[in-house]
N, C-alpha and C. Protein backbone atom coordinates (compact mmCIF):
# COMPACT_ATOMS: atom_id res chain seq x y z
N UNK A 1 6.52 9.43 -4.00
CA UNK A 1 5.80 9.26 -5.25
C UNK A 1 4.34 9.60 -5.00
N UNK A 2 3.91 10.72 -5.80
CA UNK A 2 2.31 10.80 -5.38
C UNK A 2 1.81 10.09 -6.51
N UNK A 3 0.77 10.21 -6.69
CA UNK A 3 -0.77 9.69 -7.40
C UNK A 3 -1.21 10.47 -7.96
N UNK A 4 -0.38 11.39 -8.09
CA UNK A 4 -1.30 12.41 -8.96
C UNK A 4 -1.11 12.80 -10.30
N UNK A 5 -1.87 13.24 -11.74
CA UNK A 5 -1.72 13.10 -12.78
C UNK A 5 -0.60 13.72 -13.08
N UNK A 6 0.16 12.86 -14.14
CA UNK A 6 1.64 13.53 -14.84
C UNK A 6 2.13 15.32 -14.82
N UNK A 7 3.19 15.15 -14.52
CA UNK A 7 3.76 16.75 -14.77
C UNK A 7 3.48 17.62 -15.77
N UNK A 8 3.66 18.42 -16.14
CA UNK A 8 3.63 19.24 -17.27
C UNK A 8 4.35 18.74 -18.08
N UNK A 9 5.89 18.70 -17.97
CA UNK A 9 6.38 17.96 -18.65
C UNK A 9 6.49 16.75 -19.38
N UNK A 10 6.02 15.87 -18.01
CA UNK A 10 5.79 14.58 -18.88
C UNK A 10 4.39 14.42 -19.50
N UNK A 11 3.45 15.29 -19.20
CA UNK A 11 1.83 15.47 -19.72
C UNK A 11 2.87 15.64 -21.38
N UNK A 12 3.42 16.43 -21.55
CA UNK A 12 4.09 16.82 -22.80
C UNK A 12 4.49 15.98 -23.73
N UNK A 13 5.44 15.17 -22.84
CA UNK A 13 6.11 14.06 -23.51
C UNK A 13 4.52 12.82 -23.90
N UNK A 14 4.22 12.70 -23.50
CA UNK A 14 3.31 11.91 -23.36
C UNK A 14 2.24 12.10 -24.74
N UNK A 15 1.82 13.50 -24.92
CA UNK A 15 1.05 14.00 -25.88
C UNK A 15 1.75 14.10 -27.26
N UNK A 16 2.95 14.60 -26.78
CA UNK A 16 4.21 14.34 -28.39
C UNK A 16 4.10 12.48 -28.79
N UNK A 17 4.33 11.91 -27.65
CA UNK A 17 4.32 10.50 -28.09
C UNK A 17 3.09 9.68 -28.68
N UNK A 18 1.71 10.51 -28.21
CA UNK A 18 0.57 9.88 -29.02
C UNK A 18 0.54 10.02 -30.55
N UNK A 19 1.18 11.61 -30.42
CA UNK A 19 0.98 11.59 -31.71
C UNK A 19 2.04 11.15 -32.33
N UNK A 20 2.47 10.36 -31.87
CA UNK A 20 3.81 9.36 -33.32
C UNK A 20 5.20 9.53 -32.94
N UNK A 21 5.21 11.01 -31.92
CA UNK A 21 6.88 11.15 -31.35
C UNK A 21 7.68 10.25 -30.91
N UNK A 22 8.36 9.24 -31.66
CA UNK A 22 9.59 7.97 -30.67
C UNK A 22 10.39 8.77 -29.98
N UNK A 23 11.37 9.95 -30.22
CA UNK A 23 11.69 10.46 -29.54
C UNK A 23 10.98 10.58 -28.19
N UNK A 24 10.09 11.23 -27.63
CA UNK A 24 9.09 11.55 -26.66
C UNK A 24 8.99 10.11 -26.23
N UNK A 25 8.85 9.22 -26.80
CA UNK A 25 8.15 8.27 -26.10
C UNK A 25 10.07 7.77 -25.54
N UNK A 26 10.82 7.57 -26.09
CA UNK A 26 11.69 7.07 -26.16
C UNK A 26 12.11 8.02 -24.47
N UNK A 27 11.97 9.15 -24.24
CA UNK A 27 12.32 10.12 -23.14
C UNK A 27 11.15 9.35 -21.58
N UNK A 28 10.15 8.63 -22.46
CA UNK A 28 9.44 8.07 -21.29
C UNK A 28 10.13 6.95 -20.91
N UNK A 29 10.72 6.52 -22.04
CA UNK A 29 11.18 4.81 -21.80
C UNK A 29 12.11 5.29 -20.59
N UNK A 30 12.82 5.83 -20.63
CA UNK A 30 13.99 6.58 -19.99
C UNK A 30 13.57 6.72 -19.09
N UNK A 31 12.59 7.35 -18.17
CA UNK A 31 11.93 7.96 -17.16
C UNK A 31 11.37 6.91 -16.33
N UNK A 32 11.02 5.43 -16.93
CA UNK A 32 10.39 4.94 -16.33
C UNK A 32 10.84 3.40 -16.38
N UNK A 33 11.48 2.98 -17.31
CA UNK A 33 12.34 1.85 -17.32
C UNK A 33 12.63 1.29 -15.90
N UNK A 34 13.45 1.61 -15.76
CA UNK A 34 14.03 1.03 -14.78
C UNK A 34 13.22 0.40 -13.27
N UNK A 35 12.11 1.09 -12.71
CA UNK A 35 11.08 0.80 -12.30
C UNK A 35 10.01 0.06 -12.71
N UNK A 36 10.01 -0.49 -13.95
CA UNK A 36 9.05 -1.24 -14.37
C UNK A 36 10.18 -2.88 -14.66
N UNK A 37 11.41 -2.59 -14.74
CA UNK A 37 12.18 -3.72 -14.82
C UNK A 37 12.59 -3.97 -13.37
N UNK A 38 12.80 -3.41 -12.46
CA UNK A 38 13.04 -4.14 -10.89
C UNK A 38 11.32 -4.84 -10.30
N UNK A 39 10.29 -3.71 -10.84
CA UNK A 39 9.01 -4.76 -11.01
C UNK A 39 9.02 -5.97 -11.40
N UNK A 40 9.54 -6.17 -12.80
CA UNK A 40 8.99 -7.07 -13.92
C UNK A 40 10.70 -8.25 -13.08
N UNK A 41 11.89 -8.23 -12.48
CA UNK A 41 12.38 -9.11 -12.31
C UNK A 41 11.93 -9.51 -11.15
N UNK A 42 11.52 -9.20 -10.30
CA UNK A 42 10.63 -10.10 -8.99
C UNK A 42 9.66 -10.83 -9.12
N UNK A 43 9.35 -10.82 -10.67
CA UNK A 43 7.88 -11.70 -10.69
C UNK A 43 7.98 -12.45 -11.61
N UNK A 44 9.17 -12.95 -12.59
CA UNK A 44 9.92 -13.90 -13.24
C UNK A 44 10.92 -14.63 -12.65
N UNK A 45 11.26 -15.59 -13.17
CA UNK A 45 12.59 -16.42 -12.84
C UNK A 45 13.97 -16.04 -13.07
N UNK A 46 14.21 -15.61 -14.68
CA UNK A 46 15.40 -15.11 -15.11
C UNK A 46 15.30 -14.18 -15.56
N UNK A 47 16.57 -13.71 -16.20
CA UNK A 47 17.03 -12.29 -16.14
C UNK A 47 16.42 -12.05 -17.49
N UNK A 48 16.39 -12.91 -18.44
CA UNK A 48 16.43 -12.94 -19.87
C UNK A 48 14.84 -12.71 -19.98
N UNK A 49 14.12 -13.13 -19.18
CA UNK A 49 12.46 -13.12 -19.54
C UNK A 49 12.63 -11.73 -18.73
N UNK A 50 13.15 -11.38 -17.41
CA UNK A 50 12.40 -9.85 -17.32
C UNK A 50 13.25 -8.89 -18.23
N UNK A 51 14.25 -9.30 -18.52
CA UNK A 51 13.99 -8.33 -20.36
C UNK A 51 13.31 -8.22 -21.17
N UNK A 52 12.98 -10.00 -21.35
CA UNK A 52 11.94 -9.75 -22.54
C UNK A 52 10.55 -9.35 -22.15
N UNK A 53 10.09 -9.57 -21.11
CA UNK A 53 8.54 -9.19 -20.14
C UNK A 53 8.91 -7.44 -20.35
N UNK A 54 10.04 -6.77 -20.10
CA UNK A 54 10.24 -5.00 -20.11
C UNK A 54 10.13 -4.47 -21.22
N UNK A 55 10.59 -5.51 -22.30
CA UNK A 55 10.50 -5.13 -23.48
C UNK A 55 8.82 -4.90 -23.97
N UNK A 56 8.16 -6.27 -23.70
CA UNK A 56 6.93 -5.95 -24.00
C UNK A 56 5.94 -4.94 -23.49
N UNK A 57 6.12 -4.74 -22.49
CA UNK A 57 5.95 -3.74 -21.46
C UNK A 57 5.36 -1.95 -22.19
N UNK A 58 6.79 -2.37 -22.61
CA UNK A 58 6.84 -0.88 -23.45
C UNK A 58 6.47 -0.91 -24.94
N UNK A 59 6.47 -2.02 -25.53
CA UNK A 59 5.91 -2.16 -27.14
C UNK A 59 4.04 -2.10 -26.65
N UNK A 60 3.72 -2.63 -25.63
CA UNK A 60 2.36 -2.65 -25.55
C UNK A 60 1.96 -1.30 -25.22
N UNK A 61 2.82 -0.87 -24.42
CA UNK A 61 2.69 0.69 -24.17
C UNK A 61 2.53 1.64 -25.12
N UNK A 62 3.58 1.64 -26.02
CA UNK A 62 3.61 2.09 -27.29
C UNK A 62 2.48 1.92 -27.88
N UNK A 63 2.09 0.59 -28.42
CA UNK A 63 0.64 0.45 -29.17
C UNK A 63 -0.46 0.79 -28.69
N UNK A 64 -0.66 1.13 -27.16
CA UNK A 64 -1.82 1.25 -26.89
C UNK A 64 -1.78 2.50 -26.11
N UNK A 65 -0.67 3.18 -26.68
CA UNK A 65 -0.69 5.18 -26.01
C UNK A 65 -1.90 5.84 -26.18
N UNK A 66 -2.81 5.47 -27.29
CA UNK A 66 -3.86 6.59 -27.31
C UNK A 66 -4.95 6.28 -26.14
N UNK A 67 -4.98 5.09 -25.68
CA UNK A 67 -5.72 4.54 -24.86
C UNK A 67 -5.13 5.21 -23.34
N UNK A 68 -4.17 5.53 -23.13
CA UNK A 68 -3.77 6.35 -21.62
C UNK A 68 -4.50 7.41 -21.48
N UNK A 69 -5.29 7.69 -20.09
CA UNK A 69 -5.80 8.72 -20.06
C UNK A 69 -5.18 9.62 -19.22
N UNK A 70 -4.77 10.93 -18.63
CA UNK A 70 -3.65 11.47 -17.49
C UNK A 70 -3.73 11.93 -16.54
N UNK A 71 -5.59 11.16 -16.14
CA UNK A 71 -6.13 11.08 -14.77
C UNK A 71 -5.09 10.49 -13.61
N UNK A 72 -4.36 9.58 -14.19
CA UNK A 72 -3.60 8.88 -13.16
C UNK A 72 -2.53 9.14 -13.51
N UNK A 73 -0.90 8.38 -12.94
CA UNK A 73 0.08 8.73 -13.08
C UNK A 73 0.77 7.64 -14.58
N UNK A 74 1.06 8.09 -15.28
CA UNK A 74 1.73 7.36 -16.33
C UNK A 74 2.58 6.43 -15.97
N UNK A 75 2.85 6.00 -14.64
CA UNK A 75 3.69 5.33 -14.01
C UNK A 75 3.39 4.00 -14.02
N UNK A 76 1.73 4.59 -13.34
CA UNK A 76 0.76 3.81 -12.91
C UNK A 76 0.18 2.87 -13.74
N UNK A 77 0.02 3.44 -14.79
CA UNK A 77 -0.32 2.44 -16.37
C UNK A 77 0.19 1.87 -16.47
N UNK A 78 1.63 1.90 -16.75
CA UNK A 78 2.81 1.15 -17.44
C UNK A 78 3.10 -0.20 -15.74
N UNK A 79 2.69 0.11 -14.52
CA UNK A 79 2.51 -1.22 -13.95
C UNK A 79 1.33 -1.80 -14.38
N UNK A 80 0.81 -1.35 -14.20
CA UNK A 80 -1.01 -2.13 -15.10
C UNK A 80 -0.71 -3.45 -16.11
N UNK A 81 0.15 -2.16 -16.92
CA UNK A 81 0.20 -2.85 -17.85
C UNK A 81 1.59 -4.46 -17.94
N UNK A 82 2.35 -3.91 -17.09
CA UNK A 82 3.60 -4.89 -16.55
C UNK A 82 2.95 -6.18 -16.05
N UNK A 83 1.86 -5.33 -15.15
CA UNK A 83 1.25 -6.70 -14.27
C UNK A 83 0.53 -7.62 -14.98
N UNK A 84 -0.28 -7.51 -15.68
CA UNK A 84 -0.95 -8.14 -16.95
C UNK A 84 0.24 -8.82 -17.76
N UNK A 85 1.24 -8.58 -18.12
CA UNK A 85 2.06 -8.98 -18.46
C UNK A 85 2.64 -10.03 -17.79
N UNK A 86 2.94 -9.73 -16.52
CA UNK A 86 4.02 -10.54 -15.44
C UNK A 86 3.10 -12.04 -15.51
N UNK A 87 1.81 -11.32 -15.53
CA UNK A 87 0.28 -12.88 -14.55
C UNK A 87 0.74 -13.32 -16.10
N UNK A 88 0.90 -13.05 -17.39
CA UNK A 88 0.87 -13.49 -18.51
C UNK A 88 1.30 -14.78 -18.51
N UNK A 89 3.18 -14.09 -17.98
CA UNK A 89 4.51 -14.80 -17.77
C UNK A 89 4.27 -15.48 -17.06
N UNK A 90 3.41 -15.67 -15.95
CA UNK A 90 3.05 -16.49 -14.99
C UNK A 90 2.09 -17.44 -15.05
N UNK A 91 1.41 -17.73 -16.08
CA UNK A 91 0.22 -18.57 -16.38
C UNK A 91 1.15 -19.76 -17.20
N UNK A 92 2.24 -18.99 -18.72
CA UNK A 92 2.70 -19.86 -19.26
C UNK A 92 3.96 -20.37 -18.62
N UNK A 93 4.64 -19.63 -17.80
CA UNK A 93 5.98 -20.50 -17.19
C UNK A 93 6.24 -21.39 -16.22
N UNK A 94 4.48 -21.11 -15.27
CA UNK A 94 4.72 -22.14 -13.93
C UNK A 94 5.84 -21.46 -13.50
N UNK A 95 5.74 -20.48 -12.61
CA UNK A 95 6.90 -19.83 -11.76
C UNK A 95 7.07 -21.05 -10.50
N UNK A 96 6.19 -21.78 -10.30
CA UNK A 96 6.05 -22.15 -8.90
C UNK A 96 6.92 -23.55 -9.32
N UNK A 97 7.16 -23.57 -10.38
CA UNK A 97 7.93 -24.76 -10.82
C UNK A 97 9.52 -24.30 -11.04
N UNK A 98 9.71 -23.57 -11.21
CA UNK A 98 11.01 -23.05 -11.46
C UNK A 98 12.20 -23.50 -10.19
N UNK A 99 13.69 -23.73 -10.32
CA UNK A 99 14.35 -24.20 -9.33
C UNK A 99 14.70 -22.67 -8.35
N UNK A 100 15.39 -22.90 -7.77
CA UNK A 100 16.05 -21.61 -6.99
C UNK A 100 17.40 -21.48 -7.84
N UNK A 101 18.20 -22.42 -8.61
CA UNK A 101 19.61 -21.99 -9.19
C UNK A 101 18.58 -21.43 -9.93
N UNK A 102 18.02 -22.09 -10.98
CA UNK A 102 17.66 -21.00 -11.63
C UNK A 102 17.02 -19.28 -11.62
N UNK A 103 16.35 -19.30 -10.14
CA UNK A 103 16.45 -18.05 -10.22
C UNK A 103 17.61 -17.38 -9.83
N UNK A 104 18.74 -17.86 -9.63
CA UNK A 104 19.72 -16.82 -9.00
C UNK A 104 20.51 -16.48 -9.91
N UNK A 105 20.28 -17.53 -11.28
CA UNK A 105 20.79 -17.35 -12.49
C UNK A 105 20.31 -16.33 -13.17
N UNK A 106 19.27 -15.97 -12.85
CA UNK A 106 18.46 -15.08 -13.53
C UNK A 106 18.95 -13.56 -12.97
N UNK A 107 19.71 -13.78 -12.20
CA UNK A 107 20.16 -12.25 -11.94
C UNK A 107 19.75 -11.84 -10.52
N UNK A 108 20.03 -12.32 -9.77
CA UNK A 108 19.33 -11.99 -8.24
C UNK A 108 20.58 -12.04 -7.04
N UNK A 109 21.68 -12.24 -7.96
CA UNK A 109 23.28 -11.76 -7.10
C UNK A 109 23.08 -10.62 -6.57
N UNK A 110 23.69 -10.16 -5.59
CA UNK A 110 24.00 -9.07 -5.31
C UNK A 110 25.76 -8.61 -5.36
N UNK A 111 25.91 -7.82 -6.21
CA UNK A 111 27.08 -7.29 -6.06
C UNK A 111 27.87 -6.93 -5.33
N UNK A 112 29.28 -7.58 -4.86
CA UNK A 112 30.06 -7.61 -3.53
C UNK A 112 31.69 -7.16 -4.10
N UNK A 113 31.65 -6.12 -4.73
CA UNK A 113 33.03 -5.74 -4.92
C UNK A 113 33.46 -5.01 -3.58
N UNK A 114 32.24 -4.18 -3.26
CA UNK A 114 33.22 -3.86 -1.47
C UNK A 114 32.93 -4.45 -0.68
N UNK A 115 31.78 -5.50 -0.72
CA UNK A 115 31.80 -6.37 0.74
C UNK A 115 32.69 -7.58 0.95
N UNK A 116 33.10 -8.17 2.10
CA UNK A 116 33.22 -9.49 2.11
C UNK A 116 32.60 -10.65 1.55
N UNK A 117 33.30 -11.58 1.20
CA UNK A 117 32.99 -12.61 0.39
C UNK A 117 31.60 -13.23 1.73
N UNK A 118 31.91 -13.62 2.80
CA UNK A 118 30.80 -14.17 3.34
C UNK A 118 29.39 -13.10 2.99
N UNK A 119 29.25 -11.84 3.66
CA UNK A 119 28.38 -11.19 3.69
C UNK A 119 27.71 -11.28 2.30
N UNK A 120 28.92 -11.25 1.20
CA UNK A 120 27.92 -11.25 0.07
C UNK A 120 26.96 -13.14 -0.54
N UNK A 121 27.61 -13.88 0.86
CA UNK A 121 26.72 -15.11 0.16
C UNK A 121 25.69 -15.13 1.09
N UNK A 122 25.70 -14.27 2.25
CA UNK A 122 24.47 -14.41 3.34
C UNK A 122 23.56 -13.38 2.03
N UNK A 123 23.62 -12.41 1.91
CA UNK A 123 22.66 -11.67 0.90
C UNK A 123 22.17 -12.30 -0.30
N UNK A 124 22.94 -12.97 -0.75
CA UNK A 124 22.27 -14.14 -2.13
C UNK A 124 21.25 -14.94 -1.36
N UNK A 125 22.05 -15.84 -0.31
CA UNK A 125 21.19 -16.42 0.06
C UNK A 125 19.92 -15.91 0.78
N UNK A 126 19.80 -14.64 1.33
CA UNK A 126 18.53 -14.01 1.10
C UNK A 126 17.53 -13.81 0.39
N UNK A 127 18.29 -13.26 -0.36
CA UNK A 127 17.63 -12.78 -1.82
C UNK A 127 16.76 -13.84 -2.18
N UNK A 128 17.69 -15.21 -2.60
CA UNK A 128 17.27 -16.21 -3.84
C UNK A 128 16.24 -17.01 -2.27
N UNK A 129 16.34 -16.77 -1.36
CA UNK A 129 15.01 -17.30 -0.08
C UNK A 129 13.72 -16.20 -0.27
N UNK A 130 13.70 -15.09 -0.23
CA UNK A 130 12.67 -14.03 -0.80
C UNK A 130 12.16 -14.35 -1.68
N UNK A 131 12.82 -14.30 -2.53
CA UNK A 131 12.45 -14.53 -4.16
C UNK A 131 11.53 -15.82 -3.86
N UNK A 132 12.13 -16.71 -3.51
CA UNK A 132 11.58 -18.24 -3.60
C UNK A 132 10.45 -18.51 -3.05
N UNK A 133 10.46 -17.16 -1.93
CA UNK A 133 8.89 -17.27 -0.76
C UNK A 133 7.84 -16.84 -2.06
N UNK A 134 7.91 -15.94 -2.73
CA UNK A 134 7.71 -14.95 -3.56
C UNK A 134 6.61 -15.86 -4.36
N UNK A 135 7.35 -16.77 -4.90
CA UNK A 135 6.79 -17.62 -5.82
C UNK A 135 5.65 -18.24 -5.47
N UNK A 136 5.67 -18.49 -3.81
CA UNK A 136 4.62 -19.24 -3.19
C UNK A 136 3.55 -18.65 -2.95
N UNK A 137 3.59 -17.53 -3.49
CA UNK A 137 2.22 -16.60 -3.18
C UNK A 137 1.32 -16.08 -4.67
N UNK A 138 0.36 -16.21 -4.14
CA UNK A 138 -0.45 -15.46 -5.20
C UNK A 138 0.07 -14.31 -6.06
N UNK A 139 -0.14 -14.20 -7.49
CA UNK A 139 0.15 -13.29 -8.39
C UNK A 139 0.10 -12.22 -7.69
N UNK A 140 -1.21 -11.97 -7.19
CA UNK A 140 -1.58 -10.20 -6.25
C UNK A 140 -1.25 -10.13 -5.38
N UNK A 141 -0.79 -11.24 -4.51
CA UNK A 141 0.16 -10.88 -3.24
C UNK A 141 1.49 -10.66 -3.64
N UNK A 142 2.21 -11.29 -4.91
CA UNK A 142 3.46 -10.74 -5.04
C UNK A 142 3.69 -9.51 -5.97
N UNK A 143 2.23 -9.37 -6.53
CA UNK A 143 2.54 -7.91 -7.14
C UNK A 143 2.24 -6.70 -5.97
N UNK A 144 1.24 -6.94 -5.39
CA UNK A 144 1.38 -6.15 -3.94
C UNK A 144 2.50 -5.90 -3.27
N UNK A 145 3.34 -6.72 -2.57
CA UNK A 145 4.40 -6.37 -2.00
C UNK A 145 5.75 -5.85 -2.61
N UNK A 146 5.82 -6.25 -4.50
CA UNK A 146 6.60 -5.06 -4.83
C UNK A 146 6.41 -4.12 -5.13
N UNK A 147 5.02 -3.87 -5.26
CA UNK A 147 5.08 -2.59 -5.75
C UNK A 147 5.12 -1.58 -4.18
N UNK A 148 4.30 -2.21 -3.20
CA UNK A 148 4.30 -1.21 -2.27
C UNK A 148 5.92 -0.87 -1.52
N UNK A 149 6.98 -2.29 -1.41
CA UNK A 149 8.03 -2.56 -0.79
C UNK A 149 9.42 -2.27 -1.65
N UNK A 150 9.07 -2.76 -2.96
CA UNK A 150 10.39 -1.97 -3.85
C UNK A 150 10.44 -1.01 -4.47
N UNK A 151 8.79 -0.29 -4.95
CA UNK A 151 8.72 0.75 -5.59
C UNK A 151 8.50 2.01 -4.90
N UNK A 152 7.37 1.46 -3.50
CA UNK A 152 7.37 2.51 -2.41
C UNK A 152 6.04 3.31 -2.83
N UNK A 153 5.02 2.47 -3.51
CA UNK A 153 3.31 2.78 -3.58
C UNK A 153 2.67 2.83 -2.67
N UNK A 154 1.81 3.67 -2.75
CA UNK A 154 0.69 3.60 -1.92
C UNK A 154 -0.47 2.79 -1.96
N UNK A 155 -1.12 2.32 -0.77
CA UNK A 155 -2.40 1.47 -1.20
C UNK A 155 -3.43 2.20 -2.00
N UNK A 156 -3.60 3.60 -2.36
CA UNK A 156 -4.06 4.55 -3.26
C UNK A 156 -3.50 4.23 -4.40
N UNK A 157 -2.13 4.06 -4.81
CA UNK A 157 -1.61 3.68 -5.87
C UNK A 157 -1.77 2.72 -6.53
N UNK A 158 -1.63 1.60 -5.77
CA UNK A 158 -1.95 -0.15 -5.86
C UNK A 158 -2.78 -0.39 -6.74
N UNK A 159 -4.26 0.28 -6.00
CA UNK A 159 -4.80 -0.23 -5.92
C UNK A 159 -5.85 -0.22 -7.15
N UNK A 160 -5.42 0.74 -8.16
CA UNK A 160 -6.26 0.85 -9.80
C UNK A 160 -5.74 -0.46 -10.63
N UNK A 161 -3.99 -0.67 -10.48
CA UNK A 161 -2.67 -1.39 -10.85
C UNK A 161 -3.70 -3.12 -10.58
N UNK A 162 -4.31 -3.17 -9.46
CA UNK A 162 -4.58 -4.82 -9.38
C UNK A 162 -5.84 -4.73 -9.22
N UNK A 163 -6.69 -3.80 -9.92
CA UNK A 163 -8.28 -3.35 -9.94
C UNK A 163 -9.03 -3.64 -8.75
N UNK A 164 -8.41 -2.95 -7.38
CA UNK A 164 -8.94 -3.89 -5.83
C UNK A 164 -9.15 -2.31 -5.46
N UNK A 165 -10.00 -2.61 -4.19
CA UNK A 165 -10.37 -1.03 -3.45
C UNK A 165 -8.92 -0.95 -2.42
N UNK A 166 -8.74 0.27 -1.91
CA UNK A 166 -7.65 0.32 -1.28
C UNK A 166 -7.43 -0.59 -0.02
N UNK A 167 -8.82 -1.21 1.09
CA UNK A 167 -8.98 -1.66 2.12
C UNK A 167 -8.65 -3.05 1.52
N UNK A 168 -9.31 -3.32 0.20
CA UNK A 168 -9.08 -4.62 -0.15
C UNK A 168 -7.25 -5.47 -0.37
N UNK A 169 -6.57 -4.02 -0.75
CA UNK A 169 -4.96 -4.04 -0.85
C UNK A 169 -4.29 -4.02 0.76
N UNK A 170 -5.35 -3.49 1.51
CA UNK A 170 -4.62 -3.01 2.98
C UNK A 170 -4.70 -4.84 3.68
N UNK A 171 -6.12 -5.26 3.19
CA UNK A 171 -5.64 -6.66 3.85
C UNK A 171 -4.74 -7.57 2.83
N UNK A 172 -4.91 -7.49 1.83
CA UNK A 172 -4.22 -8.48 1.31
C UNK A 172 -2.40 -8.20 1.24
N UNK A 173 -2.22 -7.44 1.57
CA UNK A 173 -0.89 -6.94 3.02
C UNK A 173 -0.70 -8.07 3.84
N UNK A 174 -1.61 -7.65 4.51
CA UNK A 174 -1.38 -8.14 5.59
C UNK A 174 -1.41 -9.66 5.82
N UNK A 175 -2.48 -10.15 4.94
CA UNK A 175 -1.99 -11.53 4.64
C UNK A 175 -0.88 -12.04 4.16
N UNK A 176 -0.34 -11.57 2.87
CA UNK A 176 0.78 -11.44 2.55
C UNK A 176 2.04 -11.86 3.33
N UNK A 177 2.22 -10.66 3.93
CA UNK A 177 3.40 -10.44 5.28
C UNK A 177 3.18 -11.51 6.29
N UNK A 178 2.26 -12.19 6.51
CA UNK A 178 1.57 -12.81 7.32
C UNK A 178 2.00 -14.08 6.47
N UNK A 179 1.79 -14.25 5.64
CA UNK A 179 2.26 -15.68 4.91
C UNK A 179 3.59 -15.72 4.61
N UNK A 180 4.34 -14.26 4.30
CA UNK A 180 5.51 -14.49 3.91
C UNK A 180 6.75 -15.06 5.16
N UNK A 181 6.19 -13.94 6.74
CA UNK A 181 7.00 -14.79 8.08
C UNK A 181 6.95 -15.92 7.96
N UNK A 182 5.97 -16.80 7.86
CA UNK A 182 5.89 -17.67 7.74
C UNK A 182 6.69 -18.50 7.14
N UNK A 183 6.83 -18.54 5.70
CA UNK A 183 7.71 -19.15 4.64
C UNK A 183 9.04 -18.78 5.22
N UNK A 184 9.40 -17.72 5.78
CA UNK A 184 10.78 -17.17 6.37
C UNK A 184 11.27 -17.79 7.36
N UNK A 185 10.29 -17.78 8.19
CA UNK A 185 10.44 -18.10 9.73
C UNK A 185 11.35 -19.03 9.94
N UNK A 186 11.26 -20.52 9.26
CA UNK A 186 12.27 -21.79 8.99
C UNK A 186 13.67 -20.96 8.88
N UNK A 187 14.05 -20.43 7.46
CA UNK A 187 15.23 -20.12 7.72
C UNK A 187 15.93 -18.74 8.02
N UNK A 188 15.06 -18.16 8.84
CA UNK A 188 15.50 -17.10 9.81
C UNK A 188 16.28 -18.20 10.75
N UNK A 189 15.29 -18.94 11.45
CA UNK A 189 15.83 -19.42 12.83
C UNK A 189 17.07 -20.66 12.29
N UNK A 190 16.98 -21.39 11.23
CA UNK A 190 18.38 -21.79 10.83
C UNK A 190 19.70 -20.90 10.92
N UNK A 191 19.22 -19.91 10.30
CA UNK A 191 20.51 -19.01 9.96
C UNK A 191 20.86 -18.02 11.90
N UNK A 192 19.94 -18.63 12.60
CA UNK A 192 20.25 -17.78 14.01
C UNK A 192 21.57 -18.92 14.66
């Protein structure tokens, strides 16, 4: 994924959609969905709010298209704009209050039609332990580590997304990772 301003194509789509095209915009929803919803479910509890957090996502997007400029990547906005959203979701829900069933309720199974039944409860129970470290960290440390770890950003990328200089994203990494062993560490060495 580079950093660099939209394709021709999607420069296209993008310009059809300011001016009023749902179609066009509807071809972005498409393009970019799905990356802004594996965002938007790591930084909620359930499944049902990072629908409704994706949904808004893209209605705010929508309303505020003329305001995109295509210096950056259209990608890049629409986390901007997720993240503002997510800290939203995160001010009124008390994530840090939330149980762990409930987040696993929320959709954080992993699908085991070809694995074994054990393997697929060691991976839940991963998951819903990630997730849970997740919670214990600062808004910008957990929007940091998905975007750089599930989406595969650069600290160039990051770093417009959580208005920080890139060195400022490179440590707060590292703290991060640094806090997250931590939270892990307990049940790594249980599960050894």
């Amino acid at each position: 994924m580079s950093s660099s301003p939209p394709t021709p194509a999607e420069r296209d789509l993008i310009q059809a959609a300011q001016r009023g095209d749902k179609l066009a915009f509807a071809q972005l929803y498409d393009l970019h969905v799905d990356a802004i919803y594996r965002y938007v479910l790591l930084r909620v509890p359930t499944l049902e709010q990072a629908e409704d957090v994706t949904e808004d996502v893209f209605l705010k997007a929508w309303l505020a298209l003329t305001d995109y400029r295509p210096q950056r990547p259209f990608r890049h906005w629409l986390f901007r704009i997720a993240h503002n959203r997510a800290m939203d979701e995160f001010r009124q829900k008390s994530v840090h209050d939330d149980s762990l069933e409930a987040m696993q309720e929320g959709g954080m199974q992993v699908a085991a039609s070809a694995a074994p039944m054990v393997a697929h409860t060691i991976r839940q129970e991963e998951i819903a332990a990630l997730r849970q470290a997740l919670t214990t960290m600062s808004p910008d440390e957990q929007t940091l580590l998905t975007l750089r770890f599930t989406e595969g950003l650069s600290f160039q990328e990051i770093a417009p997304i959580l208005d920080k200089s890139e060195g400022a994203c490179r440590v707060l990494q590292h703290r991060a990772l640094k806090k997250l062993a931590q939270i892990l560490s307990p049940i790594r060495e249980a599960a050894a």
